[in-house]
PDB file of N, CA and C in Angstrom:
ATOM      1  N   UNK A   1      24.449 -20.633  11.694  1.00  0.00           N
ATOM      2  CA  UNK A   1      25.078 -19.951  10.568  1.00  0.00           C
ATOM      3  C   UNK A   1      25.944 -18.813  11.108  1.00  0.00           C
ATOM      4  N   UNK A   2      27.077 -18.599  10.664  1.00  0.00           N
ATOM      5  CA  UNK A   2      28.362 -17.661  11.163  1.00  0.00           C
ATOM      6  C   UNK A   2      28.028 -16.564  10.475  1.00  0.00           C
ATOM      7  N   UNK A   3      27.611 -15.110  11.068  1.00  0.00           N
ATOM      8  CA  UNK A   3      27.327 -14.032  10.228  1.00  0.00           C
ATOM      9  C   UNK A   3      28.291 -13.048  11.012  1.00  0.00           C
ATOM     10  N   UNK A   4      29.293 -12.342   9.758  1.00  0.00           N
ATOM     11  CA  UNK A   4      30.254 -11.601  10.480  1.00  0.00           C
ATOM     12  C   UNK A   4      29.629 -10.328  11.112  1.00  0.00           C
ATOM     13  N   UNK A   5      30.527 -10.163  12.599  1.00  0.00           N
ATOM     14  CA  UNK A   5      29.974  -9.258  13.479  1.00  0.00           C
ATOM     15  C   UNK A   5      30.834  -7.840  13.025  1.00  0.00           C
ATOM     16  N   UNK A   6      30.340  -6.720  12.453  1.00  0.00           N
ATOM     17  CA  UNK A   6      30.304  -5.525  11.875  1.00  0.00           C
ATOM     18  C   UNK A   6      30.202  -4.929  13.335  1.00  0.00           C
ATOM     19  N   UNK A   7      30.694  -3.895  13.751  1.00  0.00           N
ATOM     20  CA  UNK A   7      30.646  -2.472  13.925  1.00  0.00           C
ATOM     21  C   UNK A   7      30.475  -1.662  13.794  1.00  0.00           C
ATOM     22  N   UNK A   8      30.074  -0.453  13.879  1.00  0.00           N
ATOM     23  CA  UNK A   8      29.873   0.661  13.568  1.00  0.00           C
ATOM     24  C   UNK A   8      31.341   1.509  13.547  1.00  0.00           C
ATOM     25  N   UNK A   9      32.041   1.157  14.078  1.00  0.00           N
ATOM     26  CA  UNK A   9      33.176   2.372  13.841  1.00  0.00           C
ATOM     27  C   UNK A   9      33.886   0.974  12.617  1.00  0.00           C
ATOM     28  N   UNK A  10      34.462  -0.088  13.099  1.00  0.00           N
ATOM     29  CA  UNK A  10      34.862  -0.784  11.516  1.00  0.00           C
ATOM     30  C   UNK A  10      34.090  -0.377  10.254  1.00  0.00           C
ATOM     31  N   UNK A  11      32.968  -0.113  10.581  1.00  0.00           N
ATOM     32  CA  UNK A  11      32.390   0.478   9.054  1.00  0.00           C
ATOM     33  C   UNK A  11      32.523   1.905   8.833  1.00  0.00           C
ATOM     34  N   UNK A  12      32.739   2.291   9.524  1.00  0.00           N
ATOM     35  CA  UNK A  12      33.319   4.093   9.434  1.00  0.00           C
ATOM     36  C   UNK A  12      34.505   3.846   8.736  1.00  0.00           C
ATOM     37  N   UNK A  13      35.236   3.187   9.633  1.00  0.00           N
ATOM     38  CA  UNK A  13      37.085   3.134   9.465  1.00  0.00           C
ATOM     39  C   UNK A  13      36.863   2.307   7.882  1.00  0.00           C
ATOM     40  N   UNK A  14      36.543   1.396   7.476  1.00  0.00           N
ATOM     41  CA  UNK A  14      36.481   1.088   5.975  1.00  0.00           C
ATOM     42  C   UNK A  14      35.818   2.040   5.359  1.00  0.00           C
ATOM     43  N   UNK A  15      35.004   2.597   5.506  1.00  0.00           N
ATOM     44  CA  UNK A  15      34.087   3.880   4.635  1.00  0.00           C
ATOM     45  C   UNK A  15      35.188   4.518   4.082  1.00  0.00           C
ATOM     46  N   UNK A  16      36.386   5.205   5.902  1.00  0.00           N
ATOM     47  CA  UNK A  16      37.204   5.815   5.905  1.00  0.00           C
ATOM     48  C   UNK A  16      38.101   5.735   5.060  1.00  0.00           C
ATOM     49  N   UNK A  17      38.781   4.717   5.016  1.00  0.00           N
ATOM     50  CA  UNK A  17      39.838   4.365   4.003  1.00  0.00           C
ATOM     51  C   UNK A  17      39.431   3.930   2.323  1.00  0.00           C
ATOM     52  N   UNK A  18      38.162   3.810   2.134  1.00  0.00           N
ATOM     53  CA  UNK A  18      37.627   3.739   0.766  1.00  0.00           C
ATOM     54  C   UNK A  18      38.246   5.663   0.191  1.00  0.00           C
ATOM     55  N   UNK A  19      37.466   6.143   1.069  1.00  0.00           N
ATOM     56  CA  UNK A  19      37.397   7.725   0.880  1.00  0.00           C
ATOM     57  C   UNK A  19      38.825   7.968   0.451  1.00  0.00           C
ATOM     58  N   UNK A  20      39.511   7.655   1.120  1.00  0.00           N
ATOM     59  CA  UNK A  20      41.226   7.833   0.926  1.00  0.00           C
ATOM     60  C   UNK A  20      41.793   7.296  -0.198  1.00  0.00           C
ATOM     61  N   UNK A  21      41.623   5.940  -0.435  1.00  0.00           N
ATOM     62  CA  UNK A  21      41.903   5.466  -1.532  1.00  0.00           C
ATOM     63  C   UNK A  21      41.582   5.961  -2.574  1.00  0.00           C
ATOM     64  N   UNK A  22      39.865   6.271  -2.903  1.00  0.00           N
ATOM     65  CA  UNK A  22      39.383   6.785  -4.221  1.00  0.00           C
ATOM     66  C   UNK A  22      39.846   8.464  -4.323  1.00  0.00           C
ATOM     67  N   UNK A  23      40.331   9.461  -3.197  1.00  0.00           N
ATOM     68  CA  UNK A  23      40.999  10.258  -3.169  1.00  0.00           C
ATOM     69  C   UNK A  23      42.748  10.355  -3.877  1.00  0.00           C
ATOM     70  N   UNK A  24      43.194   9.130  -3.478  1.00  0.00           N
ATOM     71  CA  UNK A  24      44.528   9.111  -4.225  1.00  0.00           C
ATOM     72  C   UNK A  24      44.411   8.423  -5.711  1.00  0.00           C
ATOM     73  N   UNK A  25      43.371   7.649  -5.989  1.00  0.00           N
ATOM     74  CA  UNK A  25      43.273   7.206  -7.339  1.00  0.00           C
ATOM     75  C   UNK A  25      42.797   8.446  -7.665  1.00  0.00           C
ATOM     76  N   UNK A  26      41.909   9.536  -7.384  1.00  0.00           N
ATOM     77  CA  UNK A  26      41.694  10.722  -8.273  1.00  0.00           C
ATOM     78  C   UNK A  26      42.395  11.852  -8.063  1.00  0.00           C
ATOM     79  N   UNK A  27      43.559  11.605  -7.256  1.00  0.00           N
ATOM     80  CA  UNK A  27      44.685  12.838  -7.609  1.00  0.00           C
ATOM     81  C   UNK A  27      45.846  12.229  -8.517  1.00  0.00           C
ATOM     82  N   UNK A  28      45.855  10.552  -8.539  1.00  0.00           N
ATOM     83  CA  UNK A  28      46.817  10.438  -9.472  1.00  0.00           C
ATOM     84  C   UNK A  28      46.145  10.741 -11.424  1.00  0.00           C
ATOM     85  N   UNK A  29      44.929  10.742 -11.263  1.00  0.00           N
ATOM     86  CA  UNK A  29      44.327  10.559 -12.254  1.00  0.00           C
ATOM     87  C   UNK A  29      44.180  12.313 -12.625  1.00  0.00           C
ATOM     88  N   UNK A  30      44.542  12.754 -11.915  1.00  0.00           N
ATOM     89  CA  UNK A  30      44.686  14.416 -11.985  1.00  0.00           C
ATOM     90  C   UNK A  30      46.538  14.462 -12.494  1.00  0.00           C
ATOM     91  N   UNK A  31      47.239  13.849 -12.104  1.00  0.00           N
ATOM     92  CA  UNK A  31      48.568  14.187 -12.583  1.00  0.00           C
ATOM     93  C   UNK A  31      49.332  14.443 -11.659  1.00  0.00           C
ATOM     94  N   UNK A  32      49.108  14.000 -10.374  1.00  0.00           N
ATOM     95  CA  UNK A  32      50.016  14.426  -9.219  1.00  0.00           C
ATOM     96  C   UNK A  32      51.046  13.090  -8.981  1.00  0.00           C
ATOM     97  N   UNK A  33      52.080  13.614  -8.672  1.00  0.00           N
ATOM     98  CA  UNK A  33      53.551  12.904  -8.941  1.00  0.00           C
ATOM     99  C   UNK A  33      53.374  11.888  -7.689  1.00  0.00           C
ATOM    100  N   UNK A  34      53.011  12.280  -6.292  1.00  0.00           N
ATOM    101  CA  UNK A  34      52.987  11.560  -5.281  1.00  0.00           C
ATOM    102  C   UNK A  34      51.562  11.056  -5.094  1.00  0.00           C
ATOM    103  N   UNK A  35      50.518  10.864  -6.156  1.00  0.00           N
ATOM    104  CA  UNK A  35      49.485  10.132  -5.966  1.00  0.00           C
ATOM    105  C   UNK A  35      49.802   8.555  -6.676  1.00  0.00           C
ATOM    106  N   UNK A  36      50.480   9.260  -7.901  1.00  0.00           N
ATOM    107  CA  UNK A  36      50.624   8.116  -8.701  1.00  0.00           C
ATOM    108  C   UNK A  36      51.953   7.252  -7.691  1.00  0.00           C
ATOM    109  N   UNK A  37      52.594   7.492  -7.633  1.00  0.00           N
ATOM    110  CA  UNK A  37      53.584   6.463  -6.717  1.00  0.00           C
ATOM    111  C   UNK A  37      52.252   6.126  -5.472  1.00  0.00           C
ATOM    112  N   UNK A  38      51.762   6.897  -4.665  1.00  0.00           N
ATOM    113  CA  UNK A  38      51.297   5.900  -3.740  1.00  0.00           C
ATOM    114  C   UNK A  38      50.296   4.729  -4.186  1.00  0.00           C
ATOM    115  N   UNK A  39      49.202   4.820  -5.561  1.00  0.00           N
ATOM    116  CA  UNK A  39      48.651   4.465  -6.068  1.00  0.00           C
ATOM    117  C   UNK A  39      49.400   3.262  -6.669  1.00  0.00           C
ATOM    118  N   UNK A  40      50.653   3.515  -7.675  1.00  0.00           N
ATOM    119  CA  UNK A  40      51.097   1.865  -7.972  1.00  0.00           C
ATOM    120  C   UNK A  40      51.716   1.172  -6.873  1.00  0.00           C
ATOM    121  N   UNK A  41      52.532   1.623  -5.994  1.00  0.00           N
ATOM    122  CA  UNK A  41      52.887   0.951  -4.200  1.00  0.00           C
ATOM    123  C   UNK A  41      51.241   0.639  -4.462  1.00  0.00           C
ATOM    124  N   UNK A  42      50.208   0.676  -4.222  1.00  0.00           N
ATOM    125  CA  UNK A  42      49.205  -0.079  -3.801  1.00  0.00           C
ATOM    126  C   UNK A  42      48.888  -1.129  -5.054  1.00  0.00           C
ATOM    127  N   UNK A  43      48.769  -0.957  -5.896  1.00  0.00           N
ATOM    128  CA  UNK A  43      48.719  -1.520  -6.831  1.00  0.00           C
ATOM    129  C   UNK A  43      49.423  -3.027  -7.256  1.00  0.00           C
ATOM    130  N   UNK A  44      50.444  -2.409  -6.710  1.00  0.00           N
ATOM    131  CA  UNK A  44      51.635  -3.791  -6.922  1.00  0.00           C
ATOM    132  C   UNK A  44      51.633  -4.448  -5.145  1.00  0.00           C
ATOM    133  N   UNK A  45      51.177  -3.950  -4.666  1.00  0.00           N
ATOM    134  CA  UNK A  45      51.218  -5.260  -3.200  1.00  0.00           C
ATOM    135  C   UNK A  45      49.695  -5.666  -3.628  1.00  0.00           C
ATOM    136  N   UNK A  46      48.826  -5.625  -4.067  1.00  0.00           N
ATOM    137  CA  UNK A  46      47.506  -6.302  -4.502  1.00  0.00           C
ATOM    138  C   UNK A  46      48.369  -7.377  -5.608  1.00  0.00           C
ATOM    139  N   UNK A  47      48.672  -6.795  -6.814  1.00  0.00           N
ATOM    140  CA  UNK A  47      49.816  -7.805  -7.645  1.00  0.00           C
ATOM    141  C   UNK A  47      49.906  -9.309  -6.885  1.00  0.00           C
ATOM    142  N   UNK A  48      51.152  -8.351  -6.061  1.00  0.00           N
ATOM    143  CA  UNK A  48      51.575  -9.458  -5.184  1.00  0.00           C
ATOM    144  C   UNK A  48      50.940 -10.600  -4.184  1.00  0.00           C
ATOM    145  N   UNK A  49      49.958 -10.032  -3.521  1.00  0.00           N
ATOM    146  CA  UNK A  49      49.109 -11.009  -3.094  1.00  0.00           C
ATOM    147  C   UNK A  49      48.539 -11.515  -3.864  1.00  0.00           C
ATOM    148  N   UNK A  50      47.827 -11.050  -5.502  1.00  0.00           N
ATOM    149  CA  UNK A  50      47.367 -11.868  -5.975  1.00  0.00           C
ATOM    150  C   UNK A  50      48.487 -13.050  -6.701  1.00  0.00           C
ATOM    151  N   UNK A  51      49.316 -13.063  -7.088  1.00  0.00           N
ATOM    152  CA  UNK A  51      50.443 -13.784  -7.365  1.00  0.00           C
ATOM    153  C   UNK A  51      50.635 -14.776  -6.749  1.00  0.00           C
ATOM    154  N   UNK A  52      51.094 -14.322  -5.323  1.00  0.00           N
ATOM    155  CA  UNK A  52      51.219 -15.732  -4.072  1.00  0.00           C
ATOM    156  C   UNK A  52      49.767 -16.304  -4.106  1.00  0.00           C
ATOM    157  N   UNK A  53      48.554 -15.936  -3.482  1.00  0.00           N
ATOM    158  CA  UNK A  53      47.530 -16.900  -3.917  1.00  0.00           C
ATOM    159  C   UNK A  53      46.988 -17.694  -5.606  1.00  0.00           C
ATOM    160  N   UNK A  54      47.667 -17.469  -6.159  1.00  0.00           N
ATOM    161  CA  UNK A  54      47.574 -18.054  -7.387  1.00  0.00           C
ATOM    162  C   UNK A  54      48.328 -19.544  -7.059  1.00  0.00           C
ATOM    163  N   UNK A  55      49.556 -19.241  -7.185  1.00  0.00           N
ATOM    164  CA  UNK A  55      50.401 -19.840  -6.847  1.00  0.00           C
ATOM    165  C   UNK A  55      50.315 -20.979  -5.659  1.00  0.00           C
ATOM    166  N   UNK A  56      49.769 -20.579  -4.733  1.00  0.00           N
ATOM    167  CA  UNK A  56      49.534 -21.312  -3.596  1.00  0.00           C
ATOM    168  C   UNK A  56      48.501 -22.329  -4.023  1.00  0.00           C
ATOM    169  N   UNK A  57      47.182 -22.026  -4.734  1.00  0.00           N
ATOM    170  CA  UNK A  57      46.192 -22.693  -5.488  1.00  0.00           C
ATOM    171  C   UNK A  57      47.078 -23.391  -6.076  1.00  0.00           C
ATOM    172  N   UNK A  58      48.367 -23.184  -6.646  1.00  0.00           N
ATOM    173  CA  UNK A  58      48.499 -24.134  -8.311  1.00  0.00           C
ATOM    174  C   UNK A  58      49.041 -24.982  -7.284  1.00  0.00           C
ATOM    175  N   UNK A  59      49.913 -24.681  -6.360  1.00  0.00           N
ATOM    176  CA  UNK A  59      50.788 -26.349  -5.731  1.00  0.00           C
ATOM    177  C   UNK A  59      49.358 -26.814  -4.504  1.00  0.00           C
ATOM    178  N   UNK A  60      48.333 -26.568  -4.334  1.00  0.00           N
ATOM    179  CA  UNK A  60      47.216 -27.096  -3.847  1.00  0.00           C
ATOM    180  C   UNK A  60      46.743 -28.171  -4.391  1.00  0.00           C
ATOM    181  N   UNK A  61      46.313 -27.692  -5.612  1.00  0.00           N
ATOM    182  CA  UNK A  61      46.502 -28.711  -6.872  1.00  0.00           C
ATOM    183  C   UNK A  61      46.999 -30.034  -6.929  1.00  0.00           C
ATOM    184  N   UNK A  62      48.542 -29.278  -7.310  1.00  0.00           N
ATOM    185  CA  UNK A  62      49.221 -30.852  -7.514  1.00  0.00           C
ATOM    186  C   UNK A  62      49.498 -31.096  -6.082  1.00  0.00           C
ATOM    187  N   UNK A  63      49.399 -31.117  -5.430  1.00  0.00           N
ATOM    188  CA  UNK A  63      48.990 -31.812  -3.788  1.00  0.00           C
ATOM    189  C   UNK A  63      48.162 -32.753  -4.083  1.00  0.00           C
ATOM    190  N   UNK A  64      47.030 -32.173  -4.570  1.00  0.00           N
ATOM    191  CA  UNK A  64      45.922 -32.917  -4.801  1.00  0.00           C
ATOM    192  C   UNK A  64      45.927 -33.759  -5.523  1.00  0.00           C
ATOM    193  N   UNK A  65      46.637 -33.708  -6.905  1.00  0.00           N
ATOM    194  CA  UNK A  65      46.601 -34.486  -7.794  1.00  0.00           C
ATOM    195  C   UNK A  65      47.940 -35.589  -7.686  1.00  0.00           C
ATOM    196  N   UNK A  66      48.755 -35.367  -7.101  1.00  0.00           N
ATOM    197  CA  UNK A  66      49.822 -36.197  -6.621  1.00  0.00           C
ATOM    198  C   UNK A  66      49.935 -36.584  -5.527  1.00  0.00           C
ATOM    199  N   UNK A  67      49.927 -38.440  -5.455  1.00  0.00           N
ATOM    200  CA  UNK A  67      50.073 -38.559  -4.462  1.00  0.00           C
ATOM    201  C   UNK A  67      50.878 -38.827  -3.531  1.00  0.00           C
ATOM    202  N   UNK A  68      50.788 -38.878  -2.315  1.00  0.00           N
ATOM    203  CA  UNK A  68      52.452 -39.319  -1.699  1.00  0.00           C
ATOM    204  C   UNK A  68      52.006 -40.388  -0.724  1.00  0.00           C
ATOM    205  N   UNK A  69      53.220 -41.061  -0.561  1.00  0.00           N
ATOM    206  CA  UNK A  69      53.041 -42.368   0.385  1.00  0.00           C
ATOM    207  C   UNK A  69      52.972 -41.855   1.825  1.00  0.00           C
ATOM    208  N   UNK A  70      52.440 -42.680   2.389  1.00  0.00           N
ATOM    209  CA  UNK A  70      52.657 -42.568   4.304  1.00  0.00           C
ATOM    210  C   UNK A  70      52.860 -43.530   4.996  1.00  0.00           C
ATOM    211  N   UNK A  71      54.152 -41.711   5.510  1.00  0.00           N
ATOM    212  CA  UNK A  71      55.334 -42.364   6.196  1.00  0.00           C
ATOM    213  C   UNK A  71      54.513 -42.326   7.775  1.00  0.00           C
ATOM    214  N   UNK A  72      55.148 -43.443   8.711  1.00  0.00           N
ATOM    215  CA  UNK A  72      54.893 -43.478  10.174  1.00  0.00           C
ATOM    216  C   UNK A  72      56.286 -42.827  10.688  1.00  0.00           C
ATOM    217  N   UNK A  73      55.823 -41.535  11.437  1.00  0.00           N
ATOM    218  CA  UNK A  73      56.929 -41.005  12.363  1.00  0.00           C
ATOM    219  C   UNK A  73      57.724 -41.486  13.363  1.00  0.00           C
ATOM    220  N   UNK A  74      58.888 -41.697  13.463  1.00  0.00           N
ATOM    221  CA  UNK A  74      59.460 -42.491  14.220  1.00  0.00           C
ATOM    222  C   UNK A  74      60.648 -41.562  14.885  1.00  0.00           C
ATOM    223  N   UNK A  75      60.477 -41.864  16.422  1.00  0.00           N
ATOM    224  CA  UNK A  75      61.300 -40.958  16.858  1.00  0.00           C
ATOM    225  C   UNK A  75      63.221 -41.804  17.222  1.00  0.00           C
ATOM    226  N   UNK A  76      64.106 -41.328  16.313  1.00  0.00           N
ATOM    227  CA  UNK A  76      64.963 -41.738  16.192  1.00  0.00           C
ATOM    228  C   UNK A  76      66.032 -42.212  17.147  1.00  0.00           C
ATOM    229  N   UNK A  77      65.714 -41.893  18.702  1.00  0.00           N
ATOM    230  CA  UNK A  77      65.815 -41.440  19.893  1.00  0.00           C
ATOM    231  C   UNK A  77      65.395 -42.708  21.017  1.00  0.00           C
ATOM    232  N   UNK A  78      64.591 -43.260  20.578  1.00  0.00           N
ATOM    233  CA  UNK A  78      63.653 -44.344  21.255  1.00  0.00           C
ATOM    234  C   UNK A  78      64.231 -45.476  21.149  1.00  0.00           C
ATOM    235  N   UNK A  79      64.530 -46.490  22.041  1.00  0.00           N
ATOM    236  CA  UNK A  79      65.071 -47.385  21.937  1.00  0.00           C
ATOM    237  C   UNK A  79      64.132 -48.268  22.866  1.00  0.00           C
ATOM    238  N   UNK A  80      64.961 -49.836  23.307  1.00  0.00           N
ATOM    239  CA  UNK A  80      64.519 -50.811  24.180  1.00  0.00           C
ATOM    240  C   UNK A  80      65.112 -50.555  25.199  1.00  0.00           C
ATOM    241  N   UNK A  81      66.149 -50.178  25.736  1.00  0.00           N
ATOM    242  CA  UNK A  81      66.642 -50.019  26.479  1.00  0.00           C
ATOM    243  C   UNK A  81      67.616 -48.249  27.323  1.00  0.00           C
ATOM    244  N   UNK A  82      67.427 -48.650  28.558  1.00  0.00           N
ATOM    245  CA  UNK A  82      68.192 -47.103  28.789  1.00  0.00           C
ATOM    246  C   UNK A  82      69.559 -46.403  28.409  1.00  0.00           C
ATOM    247  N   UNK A  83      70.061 -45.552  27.658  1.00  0.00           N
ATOM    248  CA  UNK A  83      70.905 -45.122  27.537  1.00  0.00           C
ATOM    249  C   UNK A  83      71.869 -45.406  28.774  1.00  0.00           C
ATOM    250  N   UNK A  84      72.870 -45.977  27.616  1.00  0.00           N
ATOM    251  CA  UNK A  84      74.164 -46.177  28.508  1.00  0.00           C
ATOM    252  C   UNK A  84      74.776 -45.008  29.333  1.00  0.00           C
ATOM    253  N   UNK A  85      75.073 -45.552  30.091  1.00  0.00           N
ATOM    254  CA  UNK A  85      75.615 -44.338  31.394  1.00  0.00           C
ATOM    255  C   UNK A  85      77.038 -43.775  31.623  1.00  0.00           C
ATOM    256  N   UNK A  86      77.310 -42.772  31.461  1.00  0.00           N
ATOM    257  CA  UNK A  86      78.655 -42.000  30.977  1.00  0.00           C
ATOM    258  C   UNK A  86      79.733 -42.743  32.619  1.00  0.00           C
ATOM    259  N   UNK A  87      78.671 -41.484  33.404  1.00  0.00           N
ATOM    260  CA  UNK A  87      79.380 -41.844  34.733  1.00  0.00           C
ATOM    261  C   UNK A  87      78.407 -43.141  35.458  1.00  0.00           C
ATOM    262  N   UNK A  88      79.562 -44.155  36.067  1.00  0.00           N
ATOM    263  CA  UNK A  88      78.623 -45.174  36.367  1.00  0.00           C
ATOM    264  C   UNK A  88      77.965 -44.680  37.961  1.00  0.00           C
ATOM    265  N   UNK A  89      77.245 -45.003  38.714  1.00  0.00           N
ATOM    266  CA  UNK A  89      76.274 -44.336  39.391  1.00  0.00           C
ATOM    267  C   UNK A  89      77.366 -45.189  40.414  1.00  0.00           C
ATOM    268  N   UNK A  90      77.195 -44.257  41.657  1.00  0.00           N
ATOM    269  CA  UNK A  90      77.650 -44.282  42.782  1.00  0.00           C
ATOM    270  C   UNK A  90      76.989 -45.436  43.668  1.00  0.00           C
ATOM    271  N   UNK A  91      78.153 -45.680  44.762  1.00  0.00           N
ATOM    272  CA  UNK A  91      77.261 -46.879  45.500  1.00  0.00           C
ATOM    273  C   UNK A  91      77.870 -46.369  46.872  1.00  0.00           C
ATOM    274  N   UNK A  92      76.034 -46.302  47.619  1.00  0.00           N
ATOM    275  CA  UNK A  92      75.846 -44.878  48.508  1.00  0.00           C
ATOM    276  C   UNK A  92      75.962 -45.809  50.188  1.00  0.00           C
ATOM    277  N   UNK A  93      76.588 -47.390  50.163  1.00  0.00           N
ATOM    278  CA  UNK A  93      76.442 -47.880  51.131  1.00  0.00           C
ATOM    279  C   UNK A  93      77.563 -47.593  51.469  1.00  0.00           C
TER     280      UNK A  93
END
């Protein structure tokens, strides 16, 4: 079983940045001009990630639910025989 390996300073440093965060949600919630901007900037890139993973789920979906044929890759390049020769090869007798 995979149990994530924690740290002691990663759990400081998240403690850390909880502290910070709930610090700028309670100075914007106090009325300060530069809490509230850093607070919706955070706000709206959460938005945003949640948006793209929505999204990513919905065409997962119809992935899933639509199907597509299969194609065999073929390299366009490949032939029976060797490419014809620009310069004809020298004759070294």
């Amino acid at each position: 079983m995979y149990l994530p390996q924690f740290t002691t300073r990663n759990l400081f440093l998240m403690v850390a940045g909880a502290g910070f965060l709930f610090l700028f949600l309670n100075r914007a919630v106090d009325g300060q001009a530069w809490a509230i901007g850093v607070s919706l900037g955070l706000i709206s890139i959460l938005l945003l990630f949640a948006c793209c993973a929505l999204l990513f789920f919905f065409v997962w979906l119809l992935r899933l639910m639509v199907p597509t044929p299969e194609v065999q890759a073929q390299n366009p390049f490949v032939s029976d025989r060797p490419p014809e020769q620009i310069i004809p090869p020298a004759n070294l007798d």
